[in-house]
N, C-alpha and C. Protein backbone atom coordinates (compact mmCIF):
# COMPACT_ATOMS: atom_id res chain seq x y z
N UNK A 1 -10.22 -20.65 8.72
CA UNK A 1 -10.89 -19.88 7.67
C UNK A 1 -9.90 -19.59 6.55
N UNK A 2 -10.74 -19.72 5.47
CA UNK A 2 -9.66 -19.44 4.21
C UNK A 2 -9.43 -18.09 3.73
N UNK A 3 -8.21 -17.39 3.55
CA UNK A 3 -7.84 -16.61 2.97
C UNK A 3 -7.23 -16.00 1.81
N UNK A 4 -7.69 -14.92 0.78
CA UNK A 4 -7.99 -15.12 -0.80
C UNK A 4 -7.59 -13.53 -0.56
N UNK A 5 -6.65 -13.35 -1.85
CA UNK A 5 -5.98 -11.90 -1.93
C UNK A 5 -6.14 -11.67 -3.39
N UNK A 6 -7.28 -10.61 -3.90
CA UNK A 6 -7.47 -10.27 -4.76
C UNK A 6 -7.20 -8.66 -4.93
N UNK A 7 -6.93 -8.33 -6.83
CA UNK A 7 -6.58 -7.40 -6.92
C UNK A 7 -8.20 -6.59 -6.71
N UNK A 8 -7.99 -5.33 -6.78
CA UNK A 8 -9.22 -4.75 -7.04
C UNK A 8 -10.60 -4.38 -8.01
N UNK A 9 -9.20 -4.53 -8.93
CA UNK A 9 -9.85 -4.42 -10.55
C UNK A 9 -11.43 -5.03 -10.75
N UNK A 10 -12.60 -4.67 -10.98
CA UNK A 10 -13.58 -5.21 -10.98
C UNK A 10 -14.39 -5.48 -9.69
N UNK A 11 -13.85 -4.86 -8.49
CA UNK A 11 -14.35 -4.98 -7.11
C UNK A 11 -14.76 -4.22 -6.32
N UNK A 12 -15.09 -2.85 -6.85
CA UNK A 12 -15.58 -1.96 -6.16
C UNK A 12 -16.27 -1.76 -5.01
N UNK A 13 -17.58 -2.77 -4.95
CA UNK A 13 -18.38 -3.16 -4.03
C UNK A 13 -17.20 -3.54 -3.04
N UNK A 14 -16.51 -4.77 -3.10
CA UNK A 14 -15.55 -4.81 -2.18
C UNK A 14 -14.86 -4.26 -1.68
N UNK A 15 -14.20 -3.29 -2.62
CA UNK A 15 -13.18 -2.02 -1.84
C UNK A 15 -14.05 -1.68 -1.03
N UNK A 16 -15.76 -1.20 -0.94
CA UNK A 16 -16.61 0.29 -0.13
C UNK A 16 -16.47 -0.86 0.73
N UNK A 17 -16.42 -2.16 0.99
CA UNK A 17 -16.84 -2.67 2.52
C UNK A 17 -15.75 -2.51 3.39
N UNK A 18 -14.95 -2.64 3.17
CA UNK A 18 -13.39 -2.21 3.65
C UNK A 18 -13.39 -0.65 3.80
N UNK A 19 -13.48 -0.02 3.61
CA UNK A 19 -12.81 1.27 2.85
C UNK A 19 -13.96 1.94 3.50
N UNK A 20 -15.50 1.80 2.55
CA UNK A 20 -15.91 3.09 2.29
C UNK A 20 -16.80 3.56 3.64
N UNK A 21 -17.15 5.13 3.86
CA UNK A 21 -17.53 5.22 4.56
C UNK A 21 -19.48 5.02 4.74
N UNK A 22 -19.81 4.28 5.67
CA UNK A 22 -21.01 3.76 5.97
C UNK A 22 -22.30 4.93 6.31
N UNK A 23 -21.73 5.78 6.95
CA UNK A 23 -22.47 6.55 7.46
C UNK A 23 -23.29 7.91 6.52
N UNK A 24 -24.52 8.02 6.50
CA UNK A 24 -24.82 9.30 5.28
C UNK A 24 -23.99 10.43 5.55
N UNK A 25 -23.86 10.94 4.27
CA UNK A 25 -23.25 12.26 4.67
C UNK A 25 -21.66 11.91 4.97
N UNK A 26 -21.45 11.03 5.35
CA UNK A 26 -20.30 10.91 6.46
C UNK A 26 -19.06 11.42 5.24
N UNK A 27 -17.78 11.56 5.53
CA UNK A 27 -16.72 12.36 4.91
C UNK A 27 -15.71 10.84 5.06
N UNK A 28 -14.58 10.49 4.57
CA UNK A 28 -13.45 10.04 4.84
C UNK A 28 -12.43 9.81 3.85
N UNK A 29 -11.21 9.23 4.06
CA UNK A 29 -10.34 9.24 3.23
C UNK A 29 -10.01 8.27 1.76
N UNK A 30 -11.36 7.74 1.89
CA UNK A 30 -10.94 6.61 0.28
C UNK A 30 -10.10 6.42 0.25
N UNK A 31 -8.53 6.23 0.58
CA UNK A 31 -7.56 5.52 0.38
C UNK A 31 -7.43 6.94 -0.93
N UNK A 32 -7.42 8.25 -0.44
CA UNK A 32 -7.27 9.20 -1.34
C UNK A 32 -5.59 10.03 -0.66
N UNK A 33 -5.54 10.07 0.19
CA UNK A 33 -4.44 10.62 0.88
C UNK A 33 -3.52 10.73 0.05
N UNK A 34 -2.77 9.76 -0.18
CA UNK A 34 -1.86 9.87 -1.04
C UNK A 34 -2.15 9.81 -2.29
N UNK A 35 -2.95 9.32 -3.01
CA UNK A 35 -3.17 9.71 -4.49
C UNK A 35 -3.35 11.15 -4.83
N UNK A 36 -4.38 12.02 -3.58
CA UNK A 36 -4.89 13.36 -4.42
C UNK A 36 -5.91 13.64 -3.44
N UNK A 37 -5.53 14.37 -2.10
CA UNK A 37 -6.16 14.93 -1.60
C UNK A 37 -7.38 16.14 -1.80
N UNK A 38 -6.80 16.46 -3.06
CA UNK A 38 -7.69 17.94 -3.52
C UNK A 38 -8.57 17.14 -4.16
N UNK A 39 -8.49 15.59 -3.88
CA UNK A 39 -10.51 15.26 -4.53
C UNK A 39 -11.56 15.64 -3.45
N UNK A 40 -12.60 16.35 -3.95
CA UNK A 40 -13.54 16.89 -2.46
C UNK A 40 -13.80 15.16 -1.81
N UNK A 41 -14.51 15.30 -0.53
CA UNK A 41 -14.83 14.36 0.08
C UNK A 41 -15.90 13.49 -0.75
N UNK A 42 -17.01 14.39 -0.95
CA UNK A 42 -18.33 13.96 -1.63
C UNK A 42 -17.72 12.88 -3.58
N UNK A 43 -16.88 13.45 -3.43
CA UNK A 43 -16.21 12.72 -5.10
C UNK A 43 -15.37 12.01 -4.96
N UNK A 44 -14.60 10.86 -3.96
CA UNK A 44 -13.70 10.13 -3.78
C UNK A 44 -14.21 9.12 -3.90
N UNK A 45 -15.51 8.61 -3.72
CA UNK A 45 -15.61 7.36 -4.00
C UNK A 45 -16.16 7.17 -5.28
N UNK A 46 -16.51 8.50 -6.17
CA UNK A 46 -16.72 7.88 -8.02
C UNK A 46 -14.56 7.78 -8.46
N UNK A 47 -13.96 8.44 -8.09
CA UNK A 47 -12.74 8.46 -8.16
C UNK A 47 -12.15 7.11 -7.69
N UNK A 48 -12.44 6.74 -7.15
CA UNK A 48 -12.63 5.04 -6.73
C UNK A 48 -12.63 4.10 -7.85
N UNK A 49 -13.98 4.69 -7.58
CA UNK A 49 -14.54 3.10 -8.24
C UNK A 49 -13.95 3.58 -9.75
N UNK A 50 -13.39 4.72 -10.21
CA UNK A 50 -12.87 4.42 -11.97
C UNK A 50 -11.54 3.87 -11.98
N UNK A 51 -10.91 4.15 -10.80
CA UNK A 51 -9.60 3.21 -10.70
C UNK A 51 -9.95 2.00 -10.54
N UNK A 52 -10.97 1.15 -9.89
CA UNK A 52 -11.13 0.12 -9.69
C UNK A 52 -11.57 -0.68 -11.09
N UNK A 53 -12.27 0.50 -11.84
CA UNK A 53 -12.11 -0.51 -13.43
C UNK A 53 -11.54 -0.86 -14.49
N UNK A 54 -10.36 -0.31 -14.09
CA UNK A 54 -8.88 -0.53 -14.82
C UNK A 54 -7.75 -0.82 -14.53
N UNK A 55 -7.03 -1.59 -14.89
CA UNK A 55 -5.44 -2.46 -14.90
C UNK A 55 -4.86 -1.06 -14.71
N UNK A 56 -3.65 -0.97 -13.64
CA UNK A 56 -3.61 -2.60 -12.65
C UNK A 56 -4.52 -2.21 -11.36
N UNK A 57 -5.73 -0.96 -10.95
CA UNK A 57 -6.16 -0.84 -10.18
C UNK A 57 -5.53 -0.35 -9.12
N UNK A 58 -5.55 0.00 -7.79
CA UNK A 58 -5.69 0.68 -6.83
C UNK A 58 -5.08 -0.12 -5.81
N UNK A 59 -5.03 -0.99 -5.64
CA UNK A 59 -4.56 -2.02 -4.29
C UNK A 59 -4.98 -3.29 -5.17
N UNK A 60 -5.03 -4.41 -3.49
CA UNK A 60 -5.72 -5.34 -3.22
C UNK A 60 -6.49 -5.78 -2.08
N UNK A 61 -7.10 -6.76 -2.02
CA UNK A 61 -8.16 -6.90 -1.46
C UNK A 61 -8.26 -8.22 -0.58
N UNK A 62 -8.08 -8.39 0.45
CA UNK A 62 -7.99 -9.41 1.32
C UNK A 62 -9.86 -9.95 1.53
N UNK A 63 -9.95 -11.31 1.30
CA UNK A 63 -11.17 -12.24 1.65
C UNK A 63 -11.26 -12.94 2.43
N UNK A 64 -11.92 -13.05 3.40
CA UNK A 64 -11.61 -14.34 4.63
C UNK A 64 -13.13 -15.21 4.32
N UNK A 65 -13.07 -16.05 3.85
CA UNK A 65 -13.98 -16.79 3.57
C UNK A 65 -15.18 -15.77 2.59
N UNK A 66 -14.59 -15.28 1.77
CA UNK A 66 -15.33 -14.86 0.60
C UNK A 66 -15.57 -12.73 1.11
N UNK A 67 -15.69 -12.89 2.08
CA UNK A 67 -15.94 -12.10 2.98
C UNK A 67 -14.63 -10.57 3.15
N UNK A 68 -15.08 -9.52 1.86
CA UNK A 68 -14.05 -8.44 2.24
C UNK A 68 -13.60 -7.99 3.63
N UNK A 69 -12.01 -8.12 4.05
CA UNK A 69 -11.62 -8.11 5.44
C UNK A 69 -10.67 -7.25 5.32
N UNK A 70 -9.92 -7.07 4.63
CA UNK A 70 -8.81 -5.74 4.43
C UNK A 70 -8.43 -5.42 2.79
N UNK A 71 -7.38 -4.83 2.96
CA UNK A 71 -7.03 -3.76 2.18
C UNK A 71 -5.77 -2.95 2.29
N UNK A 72 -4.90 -3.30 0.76
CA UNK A 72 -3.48 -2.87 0.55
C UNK A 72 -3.65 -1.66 -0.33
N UNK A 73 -2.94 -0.88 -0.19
CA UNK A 73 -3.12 0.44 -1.44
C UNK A 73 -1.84 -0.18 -2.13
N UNK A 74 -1.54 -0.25 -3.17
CA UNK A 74 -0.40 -0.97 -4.10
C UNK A 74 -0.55 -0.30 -5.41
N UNK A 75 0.41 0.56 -5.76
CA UNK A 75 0.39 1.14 -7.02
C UNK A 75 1.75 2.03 -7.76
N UNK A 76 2.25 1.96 -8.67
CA UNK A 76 2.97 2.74 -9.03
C UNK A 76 2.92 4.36 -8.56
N UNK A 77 4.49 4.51 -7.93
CA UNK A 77 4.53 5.72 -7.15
C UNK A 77 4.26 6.89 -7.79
N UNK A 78 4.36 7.13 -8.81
CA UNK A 78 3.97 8.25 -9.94
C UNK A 78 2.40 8.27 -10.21
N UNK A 79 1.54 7.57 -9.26
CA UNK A 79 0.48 7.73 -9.32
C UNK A 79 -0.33 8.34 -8.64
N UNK A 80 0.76 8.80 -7.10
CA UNK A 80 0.27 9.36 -5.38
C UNK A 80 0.63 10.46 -5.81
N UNK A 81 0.11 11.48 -5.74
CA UNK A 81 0.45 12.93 -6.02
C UNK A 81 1.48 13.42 -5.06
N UNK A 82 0.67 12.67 -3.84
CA UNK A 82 1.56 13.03 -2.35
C UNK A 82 2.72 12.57 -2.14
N UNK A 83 3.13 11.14 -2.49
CA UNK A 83 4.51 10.63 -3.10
C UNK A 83 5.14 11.82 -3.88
N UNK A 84 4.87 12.12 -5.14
CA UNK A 84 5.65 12.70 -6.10
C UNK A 84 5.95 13.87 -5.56
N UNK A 85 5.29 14.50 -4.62
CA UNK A 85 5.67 15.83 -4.57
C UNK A 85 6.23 15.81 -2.54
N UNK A 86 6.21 14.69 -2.12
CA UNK A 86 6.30 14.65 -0.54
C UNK A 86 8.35 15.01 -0.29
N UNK A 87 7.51 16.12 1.25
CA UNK A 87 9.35 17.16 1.25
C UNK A 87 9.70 15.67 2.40
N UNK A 88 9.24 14.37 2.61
CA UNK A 88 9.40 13.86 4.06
C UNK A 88 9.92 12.74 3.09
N UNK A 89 9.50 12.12 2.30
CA UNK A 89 9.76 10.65 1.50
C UNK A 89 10.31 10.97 0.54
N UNK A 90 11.85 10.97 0.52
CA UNK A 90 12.32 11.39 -1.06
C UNK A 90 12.54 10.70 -1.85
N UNK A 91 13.36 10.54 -3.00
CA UNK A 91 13.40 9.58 -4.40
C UNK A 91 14.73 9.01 -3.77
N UNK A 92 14.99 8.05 -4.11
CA UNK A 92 16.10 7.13 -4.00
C UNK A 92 16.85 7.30 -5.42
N UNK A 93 16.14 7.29 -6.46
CA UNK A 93 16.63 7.02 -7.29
C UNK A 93 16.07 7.66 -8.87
N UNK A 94 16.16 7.23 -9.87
CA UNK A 94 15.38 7.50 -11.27
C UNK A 94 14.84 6.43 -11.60
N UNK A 95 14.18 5.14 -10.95
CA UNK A 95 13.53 3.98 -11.11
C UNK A 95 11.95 4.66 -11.01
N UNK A 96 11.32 3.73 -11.41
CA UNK A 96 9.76 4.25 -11.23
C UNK A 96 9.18 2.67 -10.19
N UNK A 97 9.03 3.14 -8.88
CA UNK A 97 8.73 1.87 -7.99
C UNK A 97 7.54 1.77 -8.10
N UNK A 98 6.70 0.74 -7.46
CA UNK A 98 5.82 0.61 -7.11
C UNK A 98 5.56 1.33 -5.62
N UNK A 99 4.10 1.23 -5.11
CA UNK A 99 4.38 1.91 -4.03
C UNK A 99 3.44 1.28 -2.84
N UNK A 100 3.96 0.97 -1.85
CA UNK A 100 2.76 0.09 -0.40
C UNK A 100 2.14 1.26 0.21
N UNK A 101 1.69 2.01 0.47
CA UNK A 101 1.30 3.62 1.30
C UNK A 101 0.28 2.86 2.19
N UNK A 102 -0.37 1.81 2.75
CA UNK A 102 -1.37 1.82 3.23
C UNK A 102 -2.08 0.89 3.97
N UNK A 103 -2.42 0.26 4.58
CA UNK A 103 -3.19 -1.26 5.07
C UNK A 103 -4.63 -1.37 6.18
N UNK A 104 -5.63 -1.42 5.84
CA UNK A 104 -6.62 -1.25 6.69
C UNK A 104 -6.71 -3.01 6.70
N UNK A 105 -7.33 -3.17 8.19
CA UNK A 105 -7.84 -4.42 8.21
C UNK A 105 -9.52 -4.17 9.43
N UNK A 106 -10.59 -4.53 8.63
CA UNK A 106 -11.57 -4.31 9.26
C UNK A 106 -12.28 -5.07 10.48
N UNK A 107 -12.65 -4.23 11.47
CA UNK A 107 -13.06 -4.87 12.50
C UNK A 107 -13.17 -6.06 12.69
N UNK A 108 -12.56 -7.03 13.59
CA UNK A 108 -13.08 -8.48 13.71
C UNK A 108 -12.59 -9.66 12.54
N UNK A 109 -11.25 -8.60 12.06
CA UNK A 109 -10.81 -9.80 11.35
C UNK A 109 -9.50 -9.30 11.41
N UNK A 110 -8.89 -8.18 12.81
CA UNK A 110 -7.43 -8.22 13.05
C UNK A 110 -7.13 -9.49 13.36
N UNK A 111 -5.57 -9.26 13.91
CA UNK A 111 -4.72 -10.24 14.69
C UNK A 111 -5.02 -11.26 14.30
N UNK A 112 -5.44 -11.50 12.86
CA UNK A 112 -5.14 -13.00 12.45
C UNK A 112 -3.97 -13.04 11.29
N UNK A 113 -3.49 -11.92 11.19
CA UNK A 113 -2.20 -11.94 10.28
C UNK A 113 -2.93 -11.17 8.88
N UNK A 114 -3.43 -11.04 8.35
CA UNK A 114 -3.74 -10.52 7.45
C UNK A 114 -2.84 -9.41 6.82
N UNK A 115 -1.98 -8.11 7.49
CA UNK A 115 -0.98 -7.59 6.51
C UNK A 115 -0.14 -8.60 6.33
N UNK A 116 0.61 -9.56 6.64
CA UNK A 116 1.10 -10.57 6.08
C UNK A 116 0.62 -10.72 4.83
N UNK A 117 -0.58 -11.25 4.87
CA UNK A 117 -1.16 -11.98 3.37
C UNK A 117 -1.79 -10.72 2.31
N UNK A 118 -1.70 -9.61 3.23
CA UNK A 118 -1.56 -8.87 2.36
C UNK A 118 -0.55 -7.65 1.20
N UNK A 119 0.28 -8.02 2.39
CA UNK A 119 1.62 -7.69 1.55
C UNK A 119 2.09 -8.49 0.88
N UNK A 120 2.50 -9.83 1.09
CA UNK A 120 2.09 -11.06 -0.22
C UNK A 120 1.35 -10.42 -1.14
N UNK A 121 0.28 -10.12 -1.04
CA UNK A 121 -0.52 -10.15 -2.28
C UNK A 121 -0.01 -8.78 -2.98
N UNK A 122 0.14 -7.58 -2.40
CA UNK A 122 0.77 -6.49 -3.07
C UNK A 122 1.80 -7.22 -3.73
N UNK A 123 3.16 -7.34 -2.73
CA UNK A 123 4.16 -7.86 -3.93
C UNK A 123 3.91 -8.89 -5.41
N UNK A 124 3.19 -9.70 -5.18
CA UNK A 124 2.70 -10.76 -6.36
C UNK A 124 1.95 -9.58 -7.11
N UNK A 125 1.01 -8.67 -6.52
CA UNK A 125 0.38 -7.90 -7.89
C UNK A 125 1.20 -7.26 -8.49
N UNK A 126 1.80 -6.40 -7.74
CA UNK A 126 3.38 -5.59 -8.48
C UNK A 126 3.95 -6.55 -9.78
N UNK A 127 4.83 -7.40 -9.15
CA UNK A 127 5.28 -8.11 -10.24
C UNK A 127 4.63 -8.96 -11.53
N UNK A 128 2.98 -9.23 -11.52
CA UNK A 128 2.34 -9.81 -12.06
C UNK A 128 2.22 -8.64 -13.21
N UNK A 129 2.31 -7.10 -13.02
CA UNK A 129 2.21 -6.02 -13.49
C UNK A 129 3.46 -5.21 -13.77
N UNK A 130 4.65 -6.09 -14.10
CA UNK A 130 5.71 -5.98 -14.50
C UNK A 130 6.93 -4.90 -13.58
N UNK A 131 6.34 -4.39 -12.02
CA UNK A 131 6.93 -3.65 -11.65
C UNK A 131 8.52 -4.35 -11.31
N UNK A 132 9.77 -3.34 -11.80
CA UNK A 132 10.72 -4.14 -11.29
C UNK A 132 11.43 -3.96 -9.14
N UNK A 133 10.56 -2.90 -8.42
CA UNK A 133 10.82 -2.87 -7.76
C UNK A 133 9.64 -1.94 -6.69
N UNK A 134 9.90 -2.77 -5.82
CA UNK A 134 8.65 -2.19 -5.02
C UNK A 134 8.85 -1.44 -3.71
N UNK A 135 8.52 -0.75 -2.95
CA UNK A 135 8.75 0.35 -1.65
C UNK A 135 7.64 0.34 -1.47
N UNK A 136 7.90 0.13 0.63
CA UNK A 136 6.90 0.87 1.40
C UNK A 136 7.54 2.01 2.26
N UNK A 137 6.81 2.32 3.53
CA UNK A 137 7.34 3.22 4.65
C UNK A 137 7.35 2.89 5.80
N UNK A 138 7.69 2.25 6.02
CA UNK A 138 6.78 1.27 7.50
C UNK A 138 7.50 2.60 8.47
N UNK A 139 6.90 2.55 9.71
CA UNK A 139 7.13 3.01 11.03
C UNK A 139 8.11 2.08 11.59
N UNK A 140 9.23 2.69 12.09
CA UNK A 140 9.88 1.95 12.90
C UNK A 140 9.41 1.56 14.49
N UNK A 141 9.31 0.46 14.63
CA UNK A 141 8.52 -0.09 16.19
C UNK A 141 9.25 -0.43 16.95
N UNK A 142 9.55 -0.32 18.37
CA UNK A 142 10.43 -1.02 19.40
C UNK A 142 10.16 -1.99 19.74
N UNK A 143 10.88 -2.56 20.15
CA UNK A 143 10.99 -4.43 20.33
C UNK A 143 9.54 -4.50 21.74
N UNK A 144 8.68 -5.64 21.33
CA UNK A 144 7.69 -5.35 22.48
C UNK A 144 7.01 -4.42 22.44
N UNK A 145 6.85 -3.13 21.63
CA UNK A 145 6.04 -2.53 21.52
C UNK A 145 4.91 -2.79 20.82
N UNK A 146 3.53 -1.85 21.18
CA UNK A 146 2.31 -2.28 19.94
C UNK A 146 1.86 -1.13 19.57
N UNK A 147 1.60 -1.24 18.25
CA UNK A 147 0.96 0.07 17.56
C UNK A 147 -0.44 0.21 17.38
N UNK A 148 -1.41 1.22 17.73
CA UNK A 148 -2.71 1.76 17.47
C UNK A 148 -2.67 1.51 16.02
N UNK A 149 -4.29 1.49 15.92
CA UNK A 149 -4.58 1.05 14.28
C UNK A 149 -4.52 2.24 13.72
N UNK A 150 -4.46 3.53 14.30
CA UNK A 150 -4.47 4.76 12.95
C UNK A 150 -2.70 4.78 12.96
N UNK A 151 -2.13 4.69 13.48
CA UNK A 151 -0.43 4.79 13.95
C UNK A 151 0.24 3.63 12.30
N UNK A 152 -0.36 2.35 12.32
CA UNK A 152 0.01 1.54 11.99
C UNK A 152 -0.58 1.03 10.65
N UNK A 153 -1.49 2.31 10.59
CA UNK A 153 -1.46 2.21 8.72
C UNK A 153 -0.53 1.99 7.76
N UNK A 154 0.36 2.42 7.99
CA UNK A 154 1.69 2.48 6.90
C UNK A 154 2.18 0.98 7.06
N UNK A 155 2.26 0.24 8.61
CA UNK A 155 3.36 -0.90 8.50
C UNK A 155 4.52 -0.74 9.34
N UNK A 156 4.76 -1.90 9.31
CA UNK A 156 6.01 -1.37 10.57
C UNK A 156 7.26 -2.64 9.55
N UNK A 157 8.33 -1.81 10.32
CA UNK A 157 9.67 -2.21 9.18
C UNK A 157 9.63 -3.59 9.58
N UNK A 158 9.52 -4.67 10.86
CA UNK A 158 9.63 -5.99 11.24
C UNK A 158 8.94 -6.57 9.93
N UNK A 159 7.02 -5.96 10.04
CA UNK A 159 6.21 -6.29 8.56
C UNK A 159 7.52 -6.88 7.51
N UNK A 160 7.63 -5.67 7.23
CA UNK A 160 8.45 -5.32 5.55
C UNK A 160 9.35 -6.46 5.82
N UNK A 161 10.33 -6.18 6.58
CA UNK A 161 11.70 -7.20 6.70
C UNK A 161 11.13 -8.72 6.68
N UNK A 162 10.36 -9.23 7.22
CA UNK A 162 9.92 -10.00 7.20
C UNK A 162 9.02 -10.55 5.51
N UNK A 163 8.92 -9.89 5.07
CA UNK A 163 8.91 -10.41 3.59
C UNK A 163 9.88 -9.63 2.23
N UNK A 164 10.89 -10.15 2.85
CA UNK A 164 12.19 -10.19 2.06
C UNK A 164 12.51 -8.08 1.41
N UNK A 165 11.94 -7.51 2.48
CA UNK A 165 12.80 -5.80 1.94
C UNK A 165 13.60 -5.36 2.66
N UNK A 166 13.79 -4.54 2.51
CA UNK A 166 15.44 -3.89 3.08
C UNK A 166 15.49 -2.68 2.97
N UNK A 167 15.72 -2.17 4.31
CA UNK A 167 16.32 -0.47 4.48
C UNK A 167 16.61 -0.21 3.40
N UNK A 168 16.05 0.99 2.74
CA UNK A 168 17.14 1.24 1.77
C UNK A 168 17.48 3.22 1.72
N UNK A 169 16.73 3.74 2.77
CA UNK A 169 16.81 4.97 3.20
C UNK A 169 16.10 5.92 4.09
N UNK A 170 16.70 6.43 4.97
CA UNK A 170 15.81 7.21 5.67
C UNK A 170 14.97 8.07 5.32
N UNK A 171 13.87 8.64 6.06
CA UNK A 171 13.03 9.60 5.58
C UNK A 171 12.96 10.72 6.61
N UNK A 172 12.28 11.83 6.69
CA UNK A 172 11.61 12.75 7.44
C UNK A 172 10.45 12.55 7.93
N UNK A 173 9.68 11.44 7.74
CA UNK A 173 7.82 11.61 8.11
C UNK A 173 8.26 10.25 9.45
N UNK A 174 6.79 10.88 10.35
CA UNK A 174 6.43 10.05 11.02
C UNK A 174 5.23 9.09 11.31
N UNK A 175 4.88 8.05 11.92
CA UNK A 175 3.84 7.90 12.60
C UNK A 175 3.69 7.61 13.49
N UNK A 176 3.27 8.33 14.10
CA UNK A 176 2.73 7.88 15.52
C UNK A 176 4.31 8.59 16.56
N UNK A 177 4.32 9.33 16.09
CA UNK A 177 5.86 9.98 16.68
C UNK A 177 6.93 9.07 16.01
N UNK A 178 7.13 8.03 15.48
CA UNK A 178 7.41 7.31 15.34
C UNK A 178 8.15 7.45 14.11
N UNK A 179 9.59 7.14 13.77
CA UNK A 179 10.46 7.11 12.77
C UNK A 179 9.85 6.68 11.40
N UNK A 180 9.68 6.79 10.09
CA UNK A 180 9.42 6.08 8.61
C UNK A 180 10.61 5.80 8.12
N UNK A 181 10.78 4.42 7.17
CA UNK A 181 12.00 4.39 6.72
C UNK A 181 11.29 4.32 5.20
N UNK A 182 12.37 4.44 4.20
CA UNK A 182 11.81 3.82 3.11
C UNK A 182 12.35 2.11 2.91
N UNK A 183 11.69 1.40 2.71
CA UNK A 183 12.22 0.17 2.70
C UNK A 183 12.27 -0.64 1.16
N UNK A 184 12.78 -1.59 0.75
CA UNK A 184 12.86 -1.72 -0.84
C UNK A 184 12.70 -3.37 -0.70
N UNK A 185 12.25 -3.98 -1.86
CA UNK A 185 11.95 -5.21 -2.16
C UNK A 185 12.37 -5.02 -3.76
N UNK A 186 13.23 -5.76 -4.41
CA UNK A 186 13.47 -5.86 -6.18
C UNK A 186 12.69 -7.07 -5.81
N UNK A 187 11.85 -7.02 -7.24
CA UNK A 187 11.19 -8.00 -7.98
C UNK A 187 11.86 -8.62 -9.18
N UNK A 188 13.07 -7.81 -10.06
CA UNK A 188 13.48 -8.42 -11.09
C UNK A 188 14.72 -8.05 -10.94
N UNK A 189 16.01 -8.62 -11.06
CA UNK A 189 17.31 -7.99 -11.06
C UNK A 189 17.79 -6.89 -11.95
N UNK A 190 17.95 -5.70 -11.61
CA UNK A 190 18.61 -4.56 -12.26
C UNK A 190 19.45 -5.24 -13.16
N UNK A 191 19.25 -5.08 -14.94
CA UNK A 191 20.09 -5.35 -15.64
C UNK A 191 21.39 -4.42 -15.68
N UNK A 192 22.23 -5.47 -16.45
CA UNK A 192 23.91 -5.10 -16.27
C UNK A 192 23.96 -4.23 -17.35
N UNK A 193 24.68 -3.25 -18.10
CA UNK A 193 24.77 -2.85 -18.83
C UNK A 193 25.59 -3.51 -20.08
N UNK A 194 24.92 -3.49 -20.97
CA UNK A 194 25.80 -4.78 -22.42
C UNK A 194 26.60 -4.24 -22.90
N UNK A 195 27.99 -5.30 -22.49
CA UNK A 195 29.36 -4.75 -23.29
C UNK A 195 29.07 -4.50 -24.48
N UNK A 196 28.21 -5.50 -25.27
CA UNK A 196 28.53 -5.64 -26.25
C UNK A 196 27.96 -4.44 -27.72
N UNK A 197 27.37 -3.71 -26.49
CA UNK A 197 26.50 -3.14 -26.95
C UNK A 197 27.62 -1.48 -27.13
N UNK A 198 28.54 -1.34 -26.53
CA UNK A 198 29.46 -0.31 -26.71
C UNK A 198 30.80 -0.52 -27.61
C-alpha cells in the first residue's frame, strides 16, 4: 500500500478522521494540548480547522492509499502556549525551533511504520517552511521494551535518532513514567559570524 505525507493546510476533513472526536457530544483533545488548553472542548475543532487554512498549518497528515491514517503535530514552538510557558521542557537556546509534540496513528494502520514516514514528513515540512532547526521530546524506551499508544504519543528517542537528531538536553517531563529528552535535528547550518562585517 502506498504511502503519501501531506501537510494539513486545506485538509481539515482529513485532520477530523484522524483526530477528531466521532462521538456526539463527545469532548477530546484536538491536538490542542499543547497549543492552548484554555480552548473549551466544544471550540477546538473551529480552532482547528482555522489553523488548517493557513501556511504553514498545524501538522501533517499521513495517507495510506488515499485514506487519512495518522498524524504529526509540526509547528513552530512559539506557537504551543504549553511549550512557551512549560516548567518541564526548557529553552536550549534564543533560536525559534520548530516543534514535533505529537503522533497519532489510527486504528488498523499501526505497526506498519508510519511515525517513520511521518516524521519524514514533519522534517521536510519544517524546512520547506524555512525552519532552521527542529525539536521533539521523545520518551526514553529500554532496549526490548514496548510502549502503550497513550505513553507513546510524544515518540521515543530510537524514533528521533533514527532520523538523523540528537540529544541535545534533558528535561523534567515524563511519559509513561518514563524519562523526555529534548532531542534536535538542524535543517540549515548555523551561520558563522562575518569577519568582514566587523
Amino acid at each position: 500500500m502506498g504511502t503519501t505525507i501531506r501537510p494539513a493546510v486545506g485538509r481539515f476533513d482529513d485532520f477530523y478522521e484522524v483526530i477528531g472526536v466521532k462521538k456526539p457530544g463527545g469532548l477530546g483533545c484536538w491536538c490542542m494540548s499543547y497549543r492552548d488548553s484554555r480552548v473549551s472542548g466544544p471550540d477546538r475543532p473551529a480552532f482547528m480547522e482555522e489553523l488548517c487554512r493557513t501556511e504553514p498549518g498545524p501538522g501533517v497528515i499521513a495517507f495510506v492509499d488515499d485514506t487519512p491514517a495518522g498524524w504529526c503535530s509540526v509547528a513552530p514552538r512559539s506557537t504551543y502556549r504549553r511549550l512557551m510557558n512549560s516548567r518541564t521542557i526548557p529553552f536550549l537556546d534564543d533560536r525559534d525551533p520548530w516543534s514535533v509534540v505529537c503522533f497519532v496513528v489510527r486504528a488498523g494502520f499501526r505497526r506498519r511504520g508510519l511515525m517513520h514516514d511521518l516524521l519524514d514528513g514533519a522534517v521536510a515540512h519544517a524546512a520547506a517552511h524555512g525552519a532552521a532547526v527542529l525539536e521533539g521530546y521523545p520518551m526514553e524506551l529500554e532496549d526490548g521494551k514496548r510502549v502503550d499508544v497513550i505513553s507513546g504519543y510524544v515518540g521515543t528517542t530510537e524514533l528521533f535518532a533514527g532520523h538523523g537528531f540528537e540529544v541535545a538536553g534533558p528535561t523534567t517531563a515524563h511519559s509513561g513514567h518514563r524519562p523526555r529528552w529534548i532531542m534536535r535535528r538542524e535543517l540549515t547550518e548555523p551561520q558563522e559570524p562575518d569577519a568582514s562585517a566587523e
